[in-house]
C-alpha atoms as a PDB file:
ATOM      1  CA  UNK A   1      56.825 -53.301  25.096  1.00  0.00           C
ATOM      2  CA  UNK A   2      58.102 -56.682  25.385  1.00  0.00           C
ATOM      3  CA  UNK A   3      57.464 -56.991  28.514  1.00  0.00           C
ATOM      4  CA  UNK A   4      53.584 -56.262  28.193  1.00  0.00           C
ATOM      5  CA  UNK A   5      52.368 -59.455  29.893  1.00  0.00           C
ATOM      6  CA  UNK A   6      54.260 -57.916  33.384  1.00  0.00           C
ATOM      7  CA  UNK A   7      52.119 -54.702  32.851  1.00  0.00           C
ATOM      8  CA  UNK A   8      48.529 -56.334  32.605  1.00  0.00           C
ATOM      9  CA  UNK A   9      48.256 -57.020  36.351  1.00  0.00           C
ATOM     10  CA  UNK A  10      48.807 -53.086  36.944  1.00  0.00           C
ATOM     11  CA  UNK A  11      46.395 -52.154  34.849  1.00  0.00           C
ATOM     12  CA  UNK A  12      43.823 -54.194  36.532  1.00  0.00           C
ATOM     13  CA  UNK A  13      44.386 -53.222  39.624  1.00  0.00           C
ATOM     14  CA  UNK A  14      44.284 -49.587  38.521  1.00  0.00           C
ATOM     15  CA  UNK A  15      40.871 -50.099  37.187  1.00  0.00           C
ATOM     16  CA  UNK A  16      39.070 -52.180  39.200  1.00  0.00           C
ATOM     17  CA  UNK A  17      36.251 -53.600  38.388  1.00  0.00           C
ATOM     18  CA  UNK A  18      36.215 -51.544  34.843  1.00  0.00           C
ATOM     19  CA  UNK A  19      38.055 -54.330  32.894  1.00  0.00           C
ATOM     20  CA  UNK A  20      36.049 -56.725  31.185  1.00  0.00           C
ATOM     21  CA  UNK A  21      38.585 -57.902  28.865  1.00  0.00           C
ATOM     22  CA  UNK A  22      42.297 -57.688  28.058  1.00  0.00           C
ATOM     23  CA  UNK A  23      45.118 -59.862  25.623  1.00  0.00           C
ATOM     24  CA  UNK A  24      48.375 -59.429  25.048  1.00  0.00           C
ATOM     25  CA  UNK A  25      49.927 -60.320  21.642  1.00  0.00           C
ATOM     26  CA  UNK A  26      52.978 -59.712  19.458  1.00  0.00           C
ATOM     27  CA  UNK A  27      52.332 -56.741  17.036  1.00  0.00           C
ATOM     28  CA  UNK A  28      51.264 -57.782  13.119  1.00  0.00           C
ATOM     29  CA  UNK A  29      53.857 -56.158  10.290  1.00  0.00           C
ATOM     30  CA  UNK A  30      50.449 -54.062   9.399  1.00  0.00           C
ATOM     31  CA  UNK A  31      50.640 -52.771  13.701  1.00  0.00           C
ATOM     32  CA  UNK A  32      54.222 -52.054  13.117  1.00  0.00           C
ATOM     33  CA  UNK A  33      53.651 -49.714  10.042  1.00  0.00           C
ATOM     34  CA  UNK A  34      50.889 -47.775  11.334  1.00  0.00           C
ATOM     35  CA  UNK A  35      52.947 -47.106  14.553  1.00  0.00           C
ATOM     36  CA  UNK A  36      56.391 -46.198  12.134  1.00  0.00           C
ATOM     37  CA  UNK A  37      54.303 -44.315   9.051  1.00  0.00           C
ATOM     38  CA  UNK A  38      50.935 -43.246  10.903  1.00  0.00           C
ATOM     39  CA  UNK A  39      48.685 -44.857   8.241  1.00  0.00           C
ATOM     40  CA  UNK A  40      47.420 -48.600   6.709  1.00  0.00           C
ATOM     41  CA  UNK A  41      49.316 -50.288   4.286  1.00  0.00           C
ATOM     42  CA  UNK A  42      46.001 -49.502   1.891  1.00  0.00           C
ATOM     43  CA  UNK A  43      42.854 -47.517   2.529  1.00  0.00           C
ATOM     44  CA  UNK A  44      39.448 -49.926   3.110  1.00  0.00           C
ATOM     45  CA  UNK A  45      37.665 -47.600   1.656  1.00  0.00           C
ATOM     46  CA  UNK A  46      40.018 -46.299  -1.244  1.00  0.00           C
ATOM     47  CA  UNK A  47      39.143 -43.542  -3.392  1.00  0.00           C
ATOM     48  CA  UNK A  48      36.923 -43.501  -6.206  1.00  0.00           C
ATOM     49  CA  UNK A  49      39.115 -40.826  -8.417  1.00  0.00           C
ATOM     50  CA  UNK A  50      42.012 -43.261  -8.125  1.00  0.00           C
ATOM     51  CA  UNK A  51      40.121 -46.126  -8.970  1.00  0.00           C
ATOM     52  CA  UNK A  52      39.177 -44.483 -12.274  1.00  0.00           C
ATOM     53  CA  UNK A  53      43.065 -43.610 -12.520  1.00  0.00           C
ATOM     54  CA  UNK A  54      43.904 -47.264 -12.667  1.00  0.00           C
ATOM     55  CA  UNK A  55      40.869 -48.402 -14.601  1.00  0.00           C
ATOM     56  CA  UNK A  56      42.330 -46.347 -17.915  1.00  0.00           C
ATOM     57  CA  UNK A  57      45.493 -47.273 -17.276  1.00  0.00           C
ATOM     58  CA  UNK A  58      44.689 -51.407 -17.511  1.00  0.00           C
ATOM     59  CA  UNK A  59      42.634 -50.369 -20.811  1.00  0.00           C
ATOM     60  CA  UNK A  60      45.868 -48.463 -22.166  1.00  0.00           C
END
């Protein structure tokens, strides 16, 4: 929403007293892939088998 710093004030006054903190920022390429593909751009915690997978293919 481009507008998102018109929609803060709202929000606090929705939730009174229940905000502690709140920013507004312009969404990172990684925020805009998630939102488009439903995933990260790579796993943090990738998969062992796959790791293996590449390992024989350097030693090829």
């Amino acid at each position: 929403q481009e507008a998102g710093h018109r929609f803060v004030p709202d929000v606090v006054e929705a939730f009174p007293g229940e905000i502690q903190a709140i920013s507004v920022s312009k969404p990172a390429l990684e925020d805009v892939f998630i939102h488009r593909t439903g995933h990260k751009f790579w796993s943090e915690n990738p998969d062992p088998d796959s790791q293996s997978i590449d390992k024989k293919k350097k030693r090829r």
